[in-house]
C-alpha atoms as a PDB file:
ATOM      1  CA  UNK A   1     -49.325 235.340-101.279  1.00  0.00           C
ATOM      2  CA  UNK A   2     -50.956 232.277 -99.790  1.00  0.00           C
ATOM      3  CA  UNK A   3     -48.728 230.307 -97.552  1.00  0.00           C
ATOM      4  CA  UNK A   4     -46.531 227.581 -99.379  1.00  0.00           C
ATOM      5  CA  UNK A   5     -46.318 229.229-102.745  1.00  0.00           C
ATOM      6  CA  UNK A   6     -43.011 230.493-103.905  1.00  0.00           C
ATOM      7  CA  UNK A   7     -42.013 232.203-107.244  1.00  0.00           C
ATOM      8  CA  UNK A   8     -39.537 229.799-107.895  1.00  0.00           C
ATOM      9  CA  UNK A   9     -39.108 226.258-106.918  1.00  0.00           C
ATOM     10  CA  UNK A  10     -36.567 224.703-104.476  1.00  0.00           C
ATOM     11  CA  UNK A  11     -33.516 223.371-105.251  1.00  0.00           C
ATOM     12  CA  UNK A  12     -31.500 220.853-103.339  1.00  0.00           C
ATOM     13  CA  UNK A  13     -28.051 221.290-102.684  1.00  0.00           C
ATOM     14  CA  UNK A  14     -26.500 218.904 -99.634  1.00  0.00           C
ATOM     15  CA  UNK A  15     -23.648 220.533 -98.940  1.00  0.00           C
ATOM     16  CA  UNK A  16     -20.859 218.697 -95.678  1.00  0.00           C
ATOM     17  CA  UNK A  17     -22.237 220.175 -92.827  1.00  0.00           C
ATOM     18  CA  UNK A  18     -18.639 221.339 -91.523  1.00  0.00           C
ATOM     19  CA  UNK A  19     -18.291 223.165 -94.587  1.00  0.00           C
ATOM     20  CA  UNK A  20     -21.372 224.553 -94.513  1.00  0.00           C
ATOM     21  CA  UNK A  21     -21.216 226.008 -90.804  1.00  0.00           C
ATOM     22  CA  UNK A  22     -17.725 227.641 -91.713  1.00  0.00           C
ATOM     23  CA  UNK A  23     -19.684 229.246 -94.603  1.00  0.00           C
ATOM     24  CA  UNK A  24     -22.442 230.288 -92.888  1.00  0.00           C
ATOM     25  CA  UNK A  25     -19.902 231.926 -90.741  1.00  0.00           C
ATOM     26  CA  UNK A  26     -17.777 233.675 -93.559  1.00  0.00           C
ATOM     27  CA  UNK A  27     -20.821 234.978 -94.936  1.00  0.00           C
ATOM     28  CA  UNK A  28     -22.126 236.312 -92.078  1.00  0.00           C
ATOM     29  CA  UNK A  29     -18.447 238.241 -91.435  1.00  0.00           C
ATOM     30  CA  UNK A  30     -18.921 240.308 -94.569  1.00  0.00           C
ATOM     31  CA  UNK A  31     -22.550 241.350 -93.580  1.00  0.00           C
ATOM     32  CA  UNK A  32     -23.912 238.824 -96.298  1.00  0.00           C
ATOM     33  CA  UNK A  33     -26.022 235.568 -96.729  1.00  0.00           C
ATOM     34  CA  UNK A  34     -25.429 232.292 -98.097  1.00  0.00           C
ATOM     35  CA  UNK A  35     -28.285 232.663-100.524  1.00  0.00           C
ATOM     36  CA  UNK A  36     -26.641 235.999-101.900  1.00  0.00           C
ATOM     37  CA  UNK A  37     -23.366 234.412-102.225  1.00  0.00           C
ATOM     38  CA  UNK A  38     -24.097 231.714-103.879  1.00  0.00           C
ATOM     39  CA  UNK A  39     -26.274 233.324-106.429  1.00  0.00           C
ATOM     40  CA  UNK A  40     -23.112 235.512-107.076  1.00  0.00           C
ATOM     41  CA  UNK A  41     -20.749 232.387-107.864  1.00  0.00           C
ATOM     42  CA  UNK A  42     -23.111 230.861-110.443  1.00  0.00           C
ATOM     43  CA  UNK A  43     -23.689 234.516-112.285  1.00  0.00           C
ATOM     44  CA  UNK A  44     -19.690 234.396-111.845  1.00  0.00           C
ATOM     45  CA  UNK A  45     -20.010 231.140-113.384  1.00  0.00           C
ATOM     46  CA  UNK A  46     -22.061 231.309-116.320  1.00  0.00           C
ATOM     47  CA  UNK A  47     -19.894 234.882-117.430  1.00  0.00           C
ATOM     48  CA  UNK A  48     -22.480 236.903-116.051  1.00  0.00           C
ATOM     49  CA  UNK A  49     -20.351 238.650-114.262  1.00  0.00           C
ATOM     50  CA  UNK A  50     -16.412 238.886-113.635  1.00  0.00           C
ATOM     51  CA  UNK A  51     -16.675 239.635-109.959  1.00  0.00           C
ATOM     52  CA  UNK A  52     -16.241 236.825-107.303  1.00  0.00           C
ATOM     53  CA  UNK A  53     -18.120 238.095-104.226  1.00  0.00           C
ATOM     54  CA  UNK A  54     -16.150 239.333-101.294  1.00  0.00           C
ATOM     55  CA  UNK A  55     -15.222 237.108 -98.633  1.00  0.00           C
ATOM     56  CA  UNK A  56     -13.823 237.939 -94.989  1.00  0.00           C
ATOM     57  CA  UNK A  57     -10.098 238.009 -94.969  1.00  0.00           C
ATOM     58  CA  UNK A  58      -8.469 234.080 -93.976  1.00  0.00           C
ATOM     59  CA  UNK A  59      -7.975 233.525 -90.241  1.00  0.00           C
ATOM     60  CA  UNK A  60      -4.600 231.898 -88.715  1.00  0.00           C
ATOM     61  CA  UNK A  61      -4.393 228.297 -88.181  1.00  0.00           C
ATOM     62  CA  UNK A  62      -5.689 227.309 -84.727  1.00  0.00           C
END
């Protein structure tokens, strides 16, 4: 495939940074990505499916 062609077009989605580094983080702690996850919450979403992806058990306050 030629360079610049994708099978499906971009989306934008501007998420706050601090929020997204914590997320990058969590994903990354259950051997996942953030594409994968949040593919699962919209299937979750849209009753594709019933399961909520698995995220990495909640750290104590600092």
């Amino acid at each position: 495939m030629p360079a610049g062609i994708h099978l499906k077009r971009a989306r934008t989605y501007r998420p706050d940074p601090d929020v997204y580094e914590k997320a990058k983080a969590a994903v990354a702690e259950v051997d996942s990505d953030m594409n994968a996850y949040i593919n699962a919450f919209l299937l979750w979403l849209i009753h594709e499916t019933d399961e909520l992806p698995t995220r990495p058990p909640k750290l104590p306050p600092s």
